[in-house]
Protein backbone atom coordinates (compact mmCIF):
# COMPACT_ATOMS: atom_id res chain seq x y z
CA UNK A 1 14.21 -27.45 -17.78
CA UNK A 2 16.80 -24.87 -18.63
CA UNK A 3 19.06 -24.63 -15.63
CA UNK A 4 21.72 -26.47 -14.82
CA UNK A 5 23.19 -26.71 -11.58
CA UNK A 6 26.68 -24.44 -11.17
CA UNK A 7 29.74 -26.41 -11.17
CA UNK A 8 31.82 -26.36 -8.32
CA UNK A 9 34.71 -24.46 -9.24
CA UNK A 10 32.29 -21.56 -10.54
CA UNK A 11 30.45 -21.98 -6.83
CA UNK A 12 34.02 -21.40 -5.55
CA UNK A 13 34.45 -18.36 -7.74
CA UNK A 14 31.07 -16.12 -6.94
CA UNK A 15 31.12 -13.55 -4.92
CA UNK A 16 29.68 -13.08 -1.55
CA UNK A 17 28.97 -15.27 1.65
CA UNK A 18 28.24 -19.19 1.52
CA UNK A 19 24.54 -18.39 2.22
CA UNK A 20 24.20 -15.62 -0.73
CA UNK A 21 25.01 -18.39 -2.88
CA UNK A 22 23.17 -20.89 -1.77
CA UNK A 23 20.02 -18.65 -1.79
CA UNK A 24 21.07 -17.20 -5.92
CA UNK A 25 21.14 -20.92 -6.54
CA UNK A 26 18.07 -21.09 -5.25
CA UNK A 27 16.53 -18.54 -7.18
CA UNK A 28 17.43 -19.53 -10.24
CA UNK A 29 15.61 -23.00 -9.75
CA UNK A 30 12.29 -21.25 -8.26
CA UNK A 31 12.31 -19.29 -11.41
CA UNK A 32 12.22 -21.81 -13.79
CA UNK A 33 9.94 -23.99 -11.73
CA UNK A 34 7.55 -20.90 -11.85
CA UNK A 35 8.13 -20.88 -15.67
CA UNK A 36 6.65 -24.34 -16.36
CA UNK A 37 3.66 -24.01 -13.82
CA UNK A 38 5.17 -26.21 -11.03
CA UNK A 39 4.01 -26.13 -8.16
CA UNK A 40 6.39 -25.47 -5.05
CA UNK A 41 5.09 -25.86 -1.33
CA UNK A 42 6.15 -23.60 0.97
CA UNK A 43 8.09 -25.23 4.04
CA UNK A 44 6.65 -23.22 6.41
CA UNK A 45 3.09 -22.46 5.89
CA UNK A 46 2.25 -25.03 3.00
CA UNK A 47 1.27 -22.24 0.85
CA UNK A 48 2.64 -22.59 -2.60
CA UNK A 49 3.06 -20.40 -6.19
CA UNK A 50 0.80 -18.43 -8.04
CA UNK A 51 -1.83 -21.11 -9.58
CA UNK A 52 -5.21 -20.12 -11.55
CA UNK A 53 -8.24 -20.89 -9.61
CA UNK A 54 -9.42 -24.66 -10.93
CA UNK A 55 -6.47 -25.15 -12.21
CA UNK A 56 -4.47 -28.52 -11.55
CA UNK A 57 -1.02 -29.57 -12.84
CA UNK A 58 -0.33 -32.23 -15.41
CA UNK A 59 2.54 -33.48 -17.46
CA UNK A 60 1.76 -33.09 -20.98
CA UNK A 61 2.78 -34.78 -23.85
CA UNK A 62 6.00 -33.18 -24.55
CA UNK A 63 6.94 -34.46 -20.08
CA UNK A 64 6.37 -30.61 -19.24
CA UNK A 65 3.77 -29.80 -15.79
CA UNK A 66 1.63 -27.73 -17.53
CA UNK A 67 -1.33 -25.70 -15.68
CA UNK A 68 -4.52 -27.52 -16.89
CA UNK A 69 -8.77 -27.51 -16.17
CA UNK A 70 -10.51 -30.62 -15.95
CA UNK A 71 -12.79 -31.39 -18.92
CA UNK A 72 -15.41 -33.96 -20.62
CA UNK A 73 -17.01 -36.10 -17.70
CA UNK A 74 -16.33 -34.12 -14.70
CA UNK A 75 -15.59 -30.88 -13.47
CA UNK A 76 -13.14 -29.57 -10.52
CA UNK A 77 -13.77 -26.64 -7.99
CA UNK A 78 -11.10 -24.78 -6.06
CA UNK A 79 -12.22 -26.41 -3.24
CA UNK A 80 -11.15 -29.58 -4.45
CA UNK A 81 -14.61 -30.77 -5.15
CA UNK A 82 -14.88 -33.02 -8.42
CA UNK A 83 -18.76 -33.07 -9.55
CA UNK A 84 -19.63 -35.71 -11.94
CA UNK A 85 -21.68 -34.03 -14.70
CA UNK A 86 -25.28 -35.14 -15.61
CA UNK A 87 -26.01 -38.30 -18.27
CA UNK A 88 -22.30 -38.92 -17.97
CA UNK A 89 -22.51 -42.62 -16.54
CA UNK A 90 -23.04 -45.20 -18.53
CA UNK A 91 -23.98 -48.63 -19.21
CA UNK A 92 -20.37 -49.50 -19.93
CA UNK A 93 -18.81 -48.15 -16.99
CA UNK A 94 -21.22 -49.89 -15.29
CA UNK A 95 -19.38 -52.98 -13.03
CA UNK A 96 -20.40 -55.69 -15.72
CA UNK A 97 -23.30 -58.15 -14.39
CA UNK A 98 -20.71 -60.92 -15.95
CA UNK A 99 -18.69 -61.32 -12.73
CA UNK A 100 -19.69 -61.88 -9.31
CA UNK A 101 -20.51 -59.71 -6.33
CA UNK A 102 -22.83 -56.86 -5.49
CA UNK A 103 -24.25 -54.67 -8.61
CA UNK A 104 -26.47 -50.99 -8.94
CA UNK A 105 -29.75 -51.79 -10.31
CA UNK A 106 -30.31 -50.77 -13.83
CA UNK A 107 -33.35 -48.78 -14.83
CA UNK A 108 -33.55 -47.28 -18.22
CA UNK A 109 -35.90 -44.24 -18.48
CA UNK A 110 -36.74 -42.77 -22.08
CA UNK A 111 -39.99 -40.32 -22.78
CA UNK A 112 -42.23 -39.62 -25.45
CA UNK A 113 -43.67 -36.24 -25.86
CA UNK A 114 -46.17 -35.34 -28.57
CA UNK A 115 -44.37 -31.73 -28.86
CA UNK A 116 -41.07 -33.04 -29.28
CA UNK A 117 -41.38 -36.10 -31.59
CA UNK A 118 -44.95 -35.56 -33.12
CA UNK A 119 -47.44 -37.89 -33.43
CA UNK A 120 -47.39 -39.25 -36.99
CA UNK A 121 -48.63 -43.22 -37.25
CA UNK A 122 -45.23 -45.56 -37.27
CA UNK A 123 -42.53 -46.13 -35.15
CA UNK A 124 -40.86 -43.43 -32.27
CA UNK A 125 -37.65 -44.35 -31.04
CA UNK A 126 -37.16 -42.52 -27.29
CA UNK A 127 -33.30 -42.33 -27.69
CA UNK A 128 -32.78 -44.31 -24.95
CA UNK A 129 -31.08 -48.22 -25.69
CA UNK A 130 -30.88 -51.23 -23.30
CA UNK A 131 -27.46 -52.95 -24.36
CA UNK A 132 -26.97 -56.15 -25.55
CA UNK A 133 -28.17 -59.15 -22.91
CA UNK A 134 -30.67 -56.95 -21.17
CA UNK A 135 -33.65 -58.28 -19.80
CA UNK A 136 -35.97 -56.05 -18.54
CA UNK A 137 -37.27 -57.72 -14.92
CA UNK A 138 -40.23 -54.84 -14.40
CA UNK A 139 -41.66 -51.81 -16.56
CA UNK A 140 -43.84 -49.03 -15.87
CA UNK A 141 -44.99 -45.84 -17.23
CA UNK A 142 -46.32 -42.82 -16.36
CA UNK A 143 -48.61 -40.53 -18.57
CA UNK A 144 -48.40 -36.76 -17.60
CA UNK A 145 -50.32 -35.51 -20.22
CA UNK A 146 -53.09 -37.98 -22.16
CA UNK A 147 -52.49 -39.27 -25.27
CA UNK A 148 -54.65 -38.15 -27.94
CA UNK A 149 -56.02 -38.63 -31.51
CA UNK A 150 -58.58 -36.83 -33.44
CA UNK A 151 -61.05 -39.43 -32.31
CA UNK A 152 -59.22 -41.72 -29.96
CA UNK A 153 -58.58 -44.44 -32.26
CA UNK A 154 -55.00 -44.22 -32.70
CA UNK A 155 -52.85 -47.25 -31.09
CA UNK A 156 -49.89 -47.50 -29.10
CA UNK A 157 -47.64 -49.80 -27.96
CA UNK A 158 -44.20 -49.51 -26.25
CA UNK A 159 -41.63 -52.06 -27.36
CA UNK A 160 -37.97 -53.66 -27.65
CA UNK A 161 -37.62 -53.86 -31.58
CA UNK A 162 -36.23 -57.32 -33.08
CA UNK A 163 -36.21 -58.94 -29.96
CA UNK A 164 -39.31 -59.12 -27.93
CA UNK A 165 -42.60 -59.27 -30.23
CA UNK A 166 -44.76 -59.23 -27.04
CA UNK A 167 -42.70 -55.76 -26.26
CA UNK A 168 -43.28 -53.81 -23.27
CA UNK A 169 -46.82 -52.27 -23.41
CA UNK A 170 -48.78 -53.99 -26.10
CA UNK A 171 -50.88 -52.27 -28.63
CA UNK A 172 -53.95 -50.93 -26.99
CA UNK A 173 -56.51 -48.23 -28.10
CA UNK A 174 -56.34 -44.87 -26.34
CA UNK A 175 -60.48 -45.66 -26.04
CA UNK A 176 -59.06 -48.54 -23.59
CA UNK A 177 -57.44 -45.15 -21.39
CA UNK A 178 -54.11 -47.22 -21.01
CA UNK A 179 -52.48 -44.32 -21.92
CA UNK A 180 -54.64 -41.35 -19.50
CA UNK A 181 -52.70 -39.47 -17.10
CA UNK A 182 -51.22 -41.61 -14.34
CA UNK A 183 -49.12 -44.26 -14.05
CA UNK A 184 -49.43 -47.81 -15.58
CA UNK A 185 -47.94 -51.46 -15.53
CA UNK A 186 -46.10 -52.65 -18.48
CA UNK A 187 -45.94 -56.64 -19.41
CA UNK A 188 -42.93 -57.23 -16.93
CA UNK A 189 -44.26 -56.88 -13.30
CA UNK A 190 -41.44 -58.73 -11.56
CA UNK A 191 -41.98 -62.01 -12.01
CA UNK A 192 -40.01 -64.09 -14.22
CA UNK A 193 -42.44 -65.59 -15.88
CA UNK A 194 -43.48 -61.90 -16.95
CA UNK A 195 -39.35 -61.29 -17.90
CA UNK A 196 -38.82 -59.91 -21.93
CA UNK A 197 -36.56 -61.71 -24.47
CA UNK A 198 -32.76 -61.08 -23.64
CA UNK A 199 -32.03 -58.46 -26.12
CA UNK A 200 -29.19 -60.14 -28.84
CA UNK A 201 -27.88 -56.47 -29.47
CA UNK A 202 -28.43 -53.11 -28.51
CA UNK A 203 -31.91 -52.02 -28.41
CA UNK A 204 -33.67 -48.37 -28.74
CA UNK A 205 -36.62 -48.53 -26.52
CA UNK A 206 -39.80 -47.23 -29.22
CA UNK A 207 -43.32 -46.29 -29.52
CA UNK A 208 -45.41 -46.95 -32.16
CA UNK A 209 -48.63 -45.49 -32.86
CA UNK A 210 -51.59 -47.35 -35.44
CA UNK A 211 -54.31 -46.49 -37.44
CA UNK A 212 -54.40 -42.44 -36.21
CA UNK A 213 -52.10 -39.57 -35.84
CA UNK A 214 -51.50 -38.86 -32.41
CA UNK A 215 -52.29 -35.02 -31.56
CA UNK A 216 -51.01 -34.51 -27.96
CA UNK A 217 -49.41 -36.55 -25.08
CA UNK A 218 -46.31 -37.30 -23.16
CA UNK A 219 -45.02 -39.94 -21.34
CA UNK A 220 -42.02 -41.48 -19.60
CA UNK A 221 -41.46 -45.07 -19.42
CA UNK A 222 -38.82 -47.02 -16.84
CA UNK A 223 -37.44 -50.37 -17.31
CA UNK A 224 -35.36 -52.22 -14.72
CA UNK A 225 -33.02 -54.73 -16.04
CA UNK A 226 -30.18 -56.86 -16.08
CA UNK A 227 -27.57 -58.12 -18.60
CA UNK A 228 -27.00 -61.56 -18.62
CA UNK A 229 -23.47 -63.13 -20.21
């Protein structure tokens, strides 16, 4: 800040009452408050200075309160309300399954749709990963529009790559109407004897489709799971 506070002698010397000079002293400070964004509460009605709507007021890096928005993960209204936005939650700030104590349950969802990926024969990944120590306790999925090939002979199966050979949904011909609209069981029904392979690093859930092209579909799988130590 730029002022500094009168000396007495100079007090001494001003002209005009005690409470003139008290209030020019004043003055000067609310002035340069105002000029660096601070933030002064009025003592009566708790109202305080000119401040942009959303705005909040943070020391930067130079130690100046500078007028700021809130960015990346969440967003603040002039209300006061902070909204969290969409995806922005992760595995990682997750409380970790290592320690102790009460946990959210973890369900990975990831979809495959024909218009978005294609169809060709080979492996999808849904651009969704389970991280590193996951094992997935129950899976399901559910097919809003049926999978299709030019004569139904295509194959698909839903998997963990590396880790889990038996996968998720094995390999099954769309003739066998495992993948027709509605919703199906994968392997893992909730019993541990049904449990995958603890994934040894992260792992991009995929589809992979045999012997035809697909030509239409989509689906949207959900795994719950866990992450060991």
């Amino acid at each position: 800040m730029a002022y500094t506070a009168i000396t007495e002698r100079a007090f001494r010397e001003n002209a005009g009452s005690l409470s003139k000079k008290i209030s020019s002293e004043f003055t000067l400070v609310d002035a340069e408050f105002a000029a660096h964004g601070v933030l002064i509460e009025a003592a009566a009605g708790g109202a305080g200075s000119a401040l942009a709507s959303t705005k909040f007021i943070v020391g930067n890096g130079s130690g100046v309160a500078t007028p700021v928005n809130m960015s990346g993960d969440a967003t603040l209204a002039n209300t006061g309300a902070v909204t969290i936005a969409a995806g922005s939650v992760d595995e990682a700030m997750l409380t970790s399954y290592a320690a102790d104590g009460l946990h959210a349950k973890r369900i990975a969802r990831a979809t495959y749709d024909f218009a978005d990926k294609g169809g060709a024969v080979g492996s999808i990944g849904l651009g969704v990963s389970l991280p590193d120590n996951a094992i997935i306790t129950r899976s399901w999925y559910t097919v809003l529009s049926s999978l299709a090939s030019t004569n139904n002979t295509a194959t698909v199966a839903l998997s963990i790559p590396t880790d889990d050979v038996a996968g998720i949904a094995a390999a099954t011909a769309l003739s066998a109407n495992n993948y027709a609209a509605g919703h199906h069981e994968g392997i893992q029904t909730g019993t541990a004897a049904t449990f995958s392979k603890q994934t040894t690093a992260a792992r991009e859930l995929t589809l992979t489709i045999g012997e035809q092209n697909l030509t239409a579909g989509k689906l949207i799988l959900f795994c719950e799971y866990v992450v060991l130590e």
